[in-house]
Protein backbone atom coordinates (compact mmCIF):
# COMPACT_ATOMS: atom_id res chain seq x y z
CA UNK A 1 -231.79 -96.01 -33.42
CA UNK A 2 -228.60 -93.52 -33.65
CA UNK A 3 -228.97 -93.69 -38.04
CA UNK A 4 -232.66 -92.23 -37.32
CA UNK A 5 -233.29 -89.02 -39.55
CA UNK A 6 -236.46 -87.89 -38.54
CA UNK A 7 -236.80 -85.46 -41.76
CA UNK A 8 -237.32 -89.11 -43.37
CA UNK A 9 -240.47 -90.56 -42.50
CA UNK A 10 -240.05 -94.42 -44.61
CA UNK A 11 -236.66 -95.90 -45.62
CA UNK A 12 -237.84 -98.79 -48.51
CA UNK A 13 -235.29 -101.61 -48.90
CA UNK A 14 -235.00 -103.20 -52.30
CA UNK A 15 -232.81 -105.94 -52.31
CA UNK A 16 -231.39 -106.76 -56.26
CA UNK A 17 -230.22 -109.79 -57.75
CA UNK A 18 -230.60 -110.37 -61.61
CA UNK A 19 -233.53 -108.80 -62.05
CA UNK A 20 -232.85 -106.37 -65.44
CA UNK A 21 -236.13 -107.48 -66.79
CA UNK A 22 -238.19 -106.31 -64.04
CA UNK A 23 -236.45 -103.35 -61.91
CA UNK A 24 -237.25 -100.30 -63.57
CA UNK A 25 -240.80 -101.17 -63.09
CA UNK A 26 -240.07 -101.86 -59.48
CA UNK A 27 -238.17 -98.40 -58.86
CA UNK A 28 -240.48 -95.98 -61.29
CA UNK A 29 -243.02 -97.16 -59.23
CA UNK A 30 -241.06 -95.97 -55.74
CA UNK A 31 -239.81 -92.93 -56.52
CA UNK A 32 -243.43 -92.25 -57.60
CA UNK A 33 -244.51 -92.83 -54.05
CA UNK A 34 -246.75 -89.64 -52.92
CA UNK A 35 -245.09 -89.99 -49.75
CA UNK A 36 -241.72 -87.16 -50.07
CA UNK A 37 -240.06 -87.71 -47.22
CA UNK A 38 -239.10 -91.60 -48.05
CA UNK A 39 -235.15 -93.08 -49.28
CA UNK A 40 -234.67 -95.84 -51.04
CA UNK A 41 -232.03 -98.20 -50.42
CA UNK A 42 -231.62 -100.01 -53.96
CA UNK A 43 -228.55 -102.94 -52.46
CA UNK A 44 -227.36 -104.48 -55.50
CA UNK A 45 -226.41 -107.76 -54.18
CA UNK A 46 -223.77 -109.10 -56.93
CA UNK A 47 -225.50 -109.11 -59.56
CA UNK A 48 -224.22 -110.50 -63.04
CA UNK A 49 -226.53 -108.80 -65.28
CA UNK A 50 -227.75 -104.98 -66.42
CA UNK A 51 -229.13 -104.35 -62.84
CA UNK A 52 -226.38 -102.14 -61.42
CA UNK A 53 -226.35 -99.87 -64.42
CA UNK A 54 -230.59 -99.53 -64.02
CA UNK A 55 -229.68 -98.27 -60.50
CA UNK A 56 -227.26 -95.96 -61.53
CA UNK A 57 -229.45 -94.47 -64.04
CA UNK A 58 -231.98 -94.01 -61.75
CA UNK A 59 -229.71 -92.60 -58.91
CA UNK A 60 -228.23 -90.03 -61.45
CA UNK A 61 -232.36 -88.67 -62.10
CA UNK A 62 -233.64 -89.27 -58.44
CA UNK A 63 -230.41 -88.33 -56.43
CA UNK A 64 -232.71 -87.24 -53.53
CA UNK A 65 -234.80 -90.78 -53.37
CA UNK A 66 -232.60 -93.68 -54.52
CA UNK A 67 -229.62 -94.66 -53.01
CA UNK A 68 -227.77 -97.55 -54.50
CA UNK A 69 -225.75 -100.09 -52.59
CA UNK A 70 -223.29 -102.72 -54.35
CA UNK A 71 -222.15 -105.68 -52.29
CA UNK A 72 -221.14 -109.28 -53.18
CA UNK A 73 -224.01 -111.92 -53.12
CA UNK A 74 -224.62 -113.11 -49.85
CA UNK A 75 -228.67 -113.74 -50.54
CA UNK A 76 -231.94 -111.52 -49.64
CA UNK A 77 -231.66 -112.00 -46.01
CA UNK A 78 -228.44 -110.39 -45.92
CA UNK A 79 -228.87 -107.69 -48.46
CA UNK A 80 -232.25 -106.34 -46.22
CA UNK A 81 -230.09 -106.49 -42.96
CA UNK A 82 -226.83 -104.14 -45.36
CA UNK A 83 -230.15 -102.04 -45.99
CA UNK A 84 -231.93 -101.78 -42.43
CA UNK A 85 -228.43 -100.91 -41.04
CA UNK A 86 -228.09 -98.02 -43.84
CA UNK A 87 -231.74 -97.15 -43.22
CA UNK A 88 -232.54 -93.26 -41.74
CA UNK A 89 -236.26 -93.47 -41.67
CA UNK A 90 -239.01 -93.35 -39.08
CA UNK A 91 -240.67 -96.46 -40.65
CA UNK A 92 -239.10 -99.33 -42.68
CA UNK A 93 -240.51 -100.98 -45.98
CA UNK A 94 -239.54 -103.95 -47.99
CA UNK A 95 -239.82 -104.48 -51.63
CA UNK A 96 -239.08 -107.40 -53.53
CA UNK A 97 -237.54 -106.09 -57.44
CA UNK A 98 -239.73 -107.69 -59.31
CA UNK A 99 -242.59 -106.10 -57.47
CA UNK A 100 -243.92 -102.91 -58.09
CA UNK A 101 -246.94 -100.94 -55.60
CA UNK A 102 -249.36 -98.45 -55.94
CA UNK A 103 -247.65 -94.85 -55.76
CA UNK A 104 -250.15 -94.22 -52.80
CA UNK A 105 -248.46 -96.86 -50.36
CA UNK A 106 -246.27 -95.54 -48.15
CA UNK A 107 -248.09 -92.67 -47.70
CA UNK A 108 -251.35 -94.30 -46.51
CA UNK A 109 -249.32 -96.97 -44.48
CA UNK A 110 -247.26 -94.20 -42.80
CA UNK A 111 -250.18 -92.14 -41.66
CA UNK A 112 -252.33 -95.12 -40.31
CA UNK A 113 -249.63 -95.96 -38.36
CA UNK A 114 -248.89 -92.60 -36.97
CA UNK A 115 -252.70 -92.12 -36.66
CA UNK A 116 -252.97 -95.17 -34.19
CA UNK A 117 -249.88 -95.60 -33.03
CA UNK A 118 -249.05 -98.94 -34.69
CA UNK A 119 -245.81 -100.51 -34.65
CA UNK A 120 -246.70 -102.57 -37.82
CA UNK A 121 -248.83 -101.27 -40.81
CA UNK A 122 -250.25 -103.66 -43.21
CA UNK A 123 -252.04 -103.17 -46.80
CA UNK A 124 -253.53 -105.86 -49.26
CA UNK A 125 -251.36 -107.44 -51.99
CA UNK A 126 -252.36 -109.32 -55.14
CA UNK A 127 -250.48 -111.93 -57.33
CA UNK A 128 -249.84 -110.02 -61.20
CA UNK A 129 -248.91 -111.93 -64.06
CA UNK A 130 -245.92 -110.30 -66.52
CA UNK A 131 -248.62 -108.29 -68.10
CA UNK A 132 -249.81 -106.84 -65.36
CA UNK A 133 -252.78 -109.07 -65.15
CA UNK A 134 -254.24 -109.68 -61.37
CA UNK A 135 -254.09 -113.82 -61.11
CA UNK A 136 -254.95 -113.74 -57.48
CA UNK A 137 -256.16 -111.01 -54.76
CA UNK A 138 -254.65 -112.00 -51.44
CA UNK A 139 -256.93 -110.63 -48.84
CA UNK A 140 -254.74 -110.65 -45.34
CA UNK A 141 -257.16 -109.48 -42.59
CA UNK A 142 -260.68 -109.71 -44.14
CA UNK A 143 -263.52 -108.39 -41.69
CA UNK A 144 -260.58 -106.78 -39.38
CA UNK A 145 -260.63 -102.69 -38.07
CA UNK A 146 -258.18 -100.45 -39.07
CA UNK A 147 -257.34 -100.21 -35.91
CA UNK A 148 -256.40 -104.00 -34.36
CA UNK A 149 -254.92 -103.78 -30.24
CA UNK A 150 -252.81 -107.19 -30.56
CA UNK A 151 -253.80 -108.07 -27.03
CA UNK A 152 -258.09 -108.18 -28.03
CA UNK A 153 -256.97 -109.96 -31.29
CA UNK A 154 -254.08 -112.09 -30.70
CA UNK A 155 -255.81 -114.92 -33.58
CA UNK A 156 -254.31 -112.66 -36.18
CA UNK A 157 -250.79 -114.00 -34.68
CA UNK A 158 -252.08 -117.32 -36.57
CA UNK A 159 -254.22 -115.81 -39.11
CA UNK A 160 -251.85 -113.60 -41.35
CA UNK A 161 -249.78 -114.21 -43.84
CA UNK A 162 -246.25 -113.31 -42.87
CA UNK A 163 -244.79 -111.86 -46.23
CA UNK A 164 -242.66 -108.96 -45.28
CA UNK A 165 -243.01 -106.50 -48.94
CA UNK A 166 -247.13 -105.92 -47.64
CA UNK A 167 -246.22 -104.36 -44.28
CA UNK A 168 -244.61 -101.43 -42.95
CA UNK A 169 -242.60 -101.65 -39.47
CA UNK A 170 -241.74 -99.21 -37.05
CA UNK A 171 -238.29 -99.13 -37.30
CA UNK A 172 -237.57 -100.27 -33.82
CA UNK A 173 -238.72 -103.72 -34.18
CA UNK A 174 -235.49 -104.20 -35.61
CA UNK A 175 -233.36 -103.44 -32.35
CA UNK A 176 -231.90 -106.41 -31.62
CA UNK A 177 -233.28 -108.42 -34.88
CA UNK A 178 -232.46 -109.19 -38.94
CA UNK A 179 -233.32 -111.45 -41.14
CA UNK A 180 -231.37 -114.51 -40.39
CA UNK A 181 -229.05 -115.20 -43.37
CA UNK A 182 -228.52 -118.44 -45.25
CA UNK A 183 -232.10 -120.12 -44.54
CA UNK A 184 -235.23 -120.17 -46.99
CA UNK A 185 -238.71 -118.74 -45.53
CA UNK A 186 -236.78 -115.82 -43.62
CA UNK A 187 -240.10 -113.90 -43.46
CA UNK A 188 -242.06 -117.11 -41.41
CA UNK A 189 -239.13 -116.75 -39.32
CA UNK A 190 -238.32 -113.37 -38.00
CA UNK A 191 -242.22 -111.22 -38.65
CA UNK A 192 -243.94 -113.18 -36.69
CA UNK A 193 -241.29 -112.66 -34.00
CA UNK A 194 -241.35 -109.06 -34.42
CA UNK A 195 -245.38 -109.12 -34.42
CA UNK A 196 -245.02 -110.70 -30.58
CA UNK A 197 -243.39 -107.00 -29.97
CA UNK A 198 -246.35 -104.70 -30.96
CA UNK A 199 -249.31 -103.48 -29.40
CA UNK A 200 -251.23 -102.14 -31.93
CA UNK A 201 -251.41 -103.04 -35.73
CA UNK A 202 -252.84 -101.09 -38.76
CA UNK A 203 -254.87 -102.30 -41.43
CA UNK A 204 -255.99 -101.04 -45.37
CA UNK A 205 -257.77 -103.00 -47.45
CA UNK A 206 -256.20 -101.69 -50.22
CA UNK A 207 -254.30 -104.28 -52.56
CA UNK A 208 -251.22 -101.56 -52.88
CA UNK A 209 -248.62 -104.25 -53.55
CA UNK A 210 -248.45 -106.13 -56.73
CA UNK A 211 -246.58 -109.57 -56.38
CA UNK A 212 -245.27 -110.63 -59.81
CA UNK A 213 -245.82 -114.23 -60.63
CA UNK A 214 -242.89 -114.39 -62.85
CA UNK A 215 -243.05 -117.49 -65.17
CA UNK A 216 -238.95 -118.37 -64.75
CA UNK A 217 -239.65 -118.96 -60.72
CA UNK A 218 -242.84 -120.51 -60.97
CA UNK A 219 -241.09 -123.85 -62.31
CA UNK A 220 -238.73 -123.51 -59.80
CA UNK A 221 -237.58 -127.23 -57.92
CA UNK A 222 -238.86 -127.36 -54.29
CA UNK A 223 -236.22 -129.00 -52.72
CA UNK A 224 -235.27 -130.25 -48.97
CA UNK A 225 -234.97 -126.43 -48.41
CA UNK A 226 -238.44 -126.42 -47.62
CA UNK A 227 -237.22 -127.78 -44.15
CA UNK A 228 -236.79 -124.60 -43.45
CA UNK A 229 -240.20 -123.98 -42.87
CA UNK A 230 -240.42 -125.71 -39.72
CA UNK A 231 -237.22 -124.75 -38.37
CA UNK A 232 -238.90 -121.27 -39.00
CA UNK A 233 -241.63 -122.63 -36.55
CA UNK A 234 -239.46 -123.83 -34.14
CA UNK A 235 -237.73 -120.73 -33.54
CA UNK A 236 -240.98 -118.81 -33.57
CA UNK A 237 -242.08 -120.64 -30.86
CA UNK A 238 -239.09 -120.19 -28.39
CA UNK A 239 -239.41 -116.67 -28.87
CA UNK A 240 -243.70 -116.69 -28.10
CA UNK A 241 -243.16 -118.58 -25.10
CA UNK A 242 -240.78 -115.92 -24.14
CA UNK A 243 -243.31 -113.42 -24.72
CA UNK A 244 -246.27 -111.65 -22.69
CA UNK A 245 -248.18 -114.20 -24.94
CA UNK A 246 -246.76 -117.38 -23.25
CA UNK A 247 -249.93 -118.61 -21.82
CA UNK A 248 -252.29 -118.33 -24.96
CA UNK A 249 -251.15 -121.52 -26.02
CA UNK A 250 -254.30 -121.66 -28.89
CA UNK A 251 -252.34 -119.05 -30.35
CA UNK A 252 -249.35 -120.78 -31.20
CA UNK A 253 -250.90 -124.23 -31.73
CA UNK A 254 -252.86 -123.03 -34.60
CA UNK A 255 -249.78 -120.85 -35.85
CA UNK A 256 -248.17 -124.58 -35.86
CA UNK A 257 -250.68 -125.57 -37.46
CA UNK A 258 -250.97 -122.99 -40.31
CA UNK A 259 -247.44 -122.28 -40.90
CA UNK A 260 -245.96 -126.03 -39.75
CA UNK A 261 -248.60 -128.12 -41.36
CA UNK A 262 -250.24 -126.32 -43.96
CA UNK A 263 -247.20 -123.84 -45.70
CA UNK A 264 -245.24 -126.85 -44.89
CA UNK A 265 -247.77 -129.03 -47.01
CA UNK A 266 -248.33 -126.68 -49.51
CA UNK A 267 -244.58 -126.41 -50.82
CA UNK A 268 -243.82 -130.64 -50.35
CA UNK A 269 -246.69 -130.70 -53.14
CA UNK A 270 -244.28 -129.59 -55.60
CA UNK A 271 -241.13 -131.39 -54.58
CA UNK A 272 -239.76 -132.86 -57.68
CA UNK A 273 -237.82 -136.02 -56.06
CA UNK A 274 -239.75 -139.02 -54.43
CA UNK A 275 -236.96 -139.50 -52.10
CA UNK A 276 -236.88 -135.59 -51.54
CA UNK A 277 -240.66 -136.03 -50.70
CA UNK A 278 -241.02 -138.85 -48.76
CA UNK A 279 -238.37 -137.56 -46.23
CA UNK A 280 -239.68 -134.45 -45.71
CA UNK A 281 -242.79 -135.85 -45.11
CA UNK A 282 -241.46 -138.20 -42.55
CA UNK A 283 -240.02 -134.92 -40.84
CA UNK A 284 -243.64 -133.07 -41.04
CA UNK A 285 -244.81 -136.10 -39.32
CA UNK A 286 -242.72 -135.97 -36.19
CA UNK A 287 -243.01 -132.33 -36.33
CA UNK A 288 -246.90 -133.14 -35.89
CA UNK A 289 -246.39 -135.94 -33.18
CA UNK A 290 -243.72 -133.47 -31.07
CA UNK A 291 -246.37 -130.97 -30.78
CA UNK A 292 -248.88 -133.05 -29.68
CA UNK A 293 -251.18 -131.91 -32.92
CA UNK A 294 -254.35 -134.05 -33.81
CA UNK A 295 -255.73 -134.56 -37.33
CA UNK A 296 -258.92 -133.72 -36.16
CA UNK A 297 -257.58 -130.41 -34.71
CA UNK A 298 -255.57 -129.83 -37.98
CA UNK A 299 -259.10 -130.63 -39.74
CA UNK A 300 -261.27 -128.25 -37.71
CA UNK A 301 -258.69 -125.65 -37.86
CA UNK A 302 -260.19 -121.94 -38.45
CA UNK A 303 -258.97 -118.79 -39.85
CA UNK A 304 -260.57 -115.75 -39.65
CA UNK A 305 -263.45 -118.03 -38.08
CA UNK A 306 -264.29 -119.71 -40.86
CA UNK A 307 -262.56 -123.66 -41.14
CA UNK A 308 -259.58 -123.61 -43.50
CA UNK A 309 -259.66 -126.46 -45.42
CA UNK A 310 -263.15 -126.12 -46.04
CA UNK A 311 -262.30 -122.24 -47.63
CA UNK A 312 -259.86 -124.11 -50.11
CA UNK A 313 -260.03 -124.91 -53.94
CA UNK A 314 -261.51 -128.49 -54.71
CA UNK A 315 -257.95 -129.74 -55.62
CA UNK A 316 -255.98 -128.40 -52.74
CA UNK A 317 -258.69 -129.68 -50.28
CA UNK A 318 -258.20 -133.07 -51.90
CA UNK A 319 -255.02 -132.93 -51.75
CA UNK A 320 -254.60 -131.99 -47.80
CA UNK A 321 -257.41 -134.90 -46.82
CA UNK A 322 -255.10 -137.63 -48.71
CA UNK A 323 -251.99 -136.54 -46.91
CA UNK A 324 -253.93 -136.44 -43.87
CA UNK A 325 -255.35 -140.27 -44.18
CA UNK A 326 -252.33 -141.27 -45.42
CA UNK A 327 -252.49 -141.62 -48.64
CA UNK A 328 -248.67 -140.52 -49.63
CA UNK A 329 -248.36 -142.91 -53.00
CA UNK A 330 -251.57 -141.80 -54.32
CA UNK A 331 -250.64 -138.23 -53.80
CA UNK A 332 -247.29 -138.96 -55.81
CA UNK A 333 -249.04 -140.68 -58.15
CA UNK A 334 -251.63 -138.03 -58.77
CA UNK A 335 -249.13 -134.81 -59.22
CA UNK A 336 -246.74 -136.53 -61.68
């Protein structure tokens, strides 16, 4: 914690790659934060387009908020850790630069956090189309306090959704930990390692982070990349059965289940290849088998006490109960 300034109460990391269309949004909407005492660490990670002369612009009218970085491209993971290890602030945030949040963020997350002591902060975010339309409200922690001791609610290990732009960390979570570079689903890997390290979390039901649906990445291939996934999982759980949590073995079985089965099940939907599918499927399968996971428990699996699949959208339920019963050609059949 040497870089620690503690005139700066949130450093916010924006990691930048080709993103012209979409960054002045992003950054008008930071250095509009109400929160003063806040930096942000704009890391231009070789970018081919207009982006480095947006930041420049906006680091010649906001010298005192924006900071811009310019490194060659070695991927998000590694442009957050070039950021975290530039970061002065109290408090660490994350936004993606083709986001954009509600100028009341950081300021709200900061002072719930400070008010209870949390290591982690977390806020509502909502899916926005490129008109600024809401296309989905992603409710993290519905029915939860502002206030959750880890230890009295250790389900929310398994119940939240580990995106890293909707939180706000104390910045010594990151002793010892980054982002691990060169691997897809970086989030599923290192937050919920980090989580195992708090005590107490905070919680606002406010949707202060807007998640831009952009239509370029929706079409995007899912590849064997999504592998990653469960390698996430794997590494997750070496590090809980390390932790004070080691014996709350529900815990991590339905965080297997959630993140290994369903995530997992979720992206293989839109794998383009047959081959591509079928193997990953195959490796879902002895993922399933090595942790000793039943269908029916995968079935009967609840979160935020209320069964999963049943809380699901007619198609995706379908979808989930053919996999399930094994019926793999249908499914292929069905999505082309």
């Amino acid at each position: 914690m040497t870089n620690q300034n503690s005139d700066i109460k949130v450093s916010v990391i924006v990691p930048v790659y080709n993103v012209q269309l979409y960054l002045e949004k992003c950054l008008l909407s930071l250095v509009n934060q109400t929160l003063k005492e806040i930096e942000i660490l704009v890391i231009n990670d070789g970018s081919k387009d207009k982006s480095q002369q947006i930041i420049e612009d906006f680091q010649q009218k906001f010298p005192n908020q924006i900071f811009g970085f310019n490194k060659e491209n070695g991927g998000l993971s590694d442009a957050r850790n070039f950021g975290i290890d530039r970061a002065k602030g109290q408090y660490l945030g994350f936004v993606d630069s083709d986001d954009y949040v509600c100028d009341t963020m950081f300021e709200e997350m900061y002072n719930l956090a400070e008010k209870h002591q949390a290591e982690m902060a977390i806020c509502n975010l909502q899916k926005v189309d490129e008109e600024g339309a809401v296309t989905q409200k992603l409710t993290q922690l519905p029915g939860f306090p502002e206030k959750i001791v880890l230890e009295n609610h250790l389900s929310v290990f398994s119940d939240i959704s580990y995106f890293a732009c909707n939180k706000l960390f104390r910045r010594d979570l990151f002793n010892e930990k980054r982002f691990r570079k060169g691997i897809h689903f970086e989030d599923i890997e290192l937050i919920p390692q980090l989580l195992l390290k708090c005590n107490v979390l905070a919680f606002t039901p406010n949707f202060h982070y807007q998640y831009l649906e952009r239509q370029d990445s929706i079409s995007k291939s899912h590849t064997m990349k999504g592998l990653d996934i469960l390698k996430a999982v794997e590494t997750v759980e070496i590090s809980f059965n390390k932790s004070r949590f080691s014996d709350q073995k529900t815990a991590l079985k339905n965080f297997q289940i959630l993140e290994g089965v369903y995530t997992f099940l979720a992206y293989l939907a839109f794998v383009k290849k047959d081959s591509d599918f079928y193997k990953m499927s195959h490796v879902l399968d002895e993922f399933v088998i090595s942790k000793g996971l039943k269908t029916k428990e995968i079935l009967q699996f609840n979160r935020f006490g209320k069964n999963y699949l049943l809380s699901l959208p007619l198609k995706k339920k379908l979808y989930y109960l053919l996999y399930f019963f094994g019926f793999k050609g249908l499914i292929r059949r069905l999505i082309k």
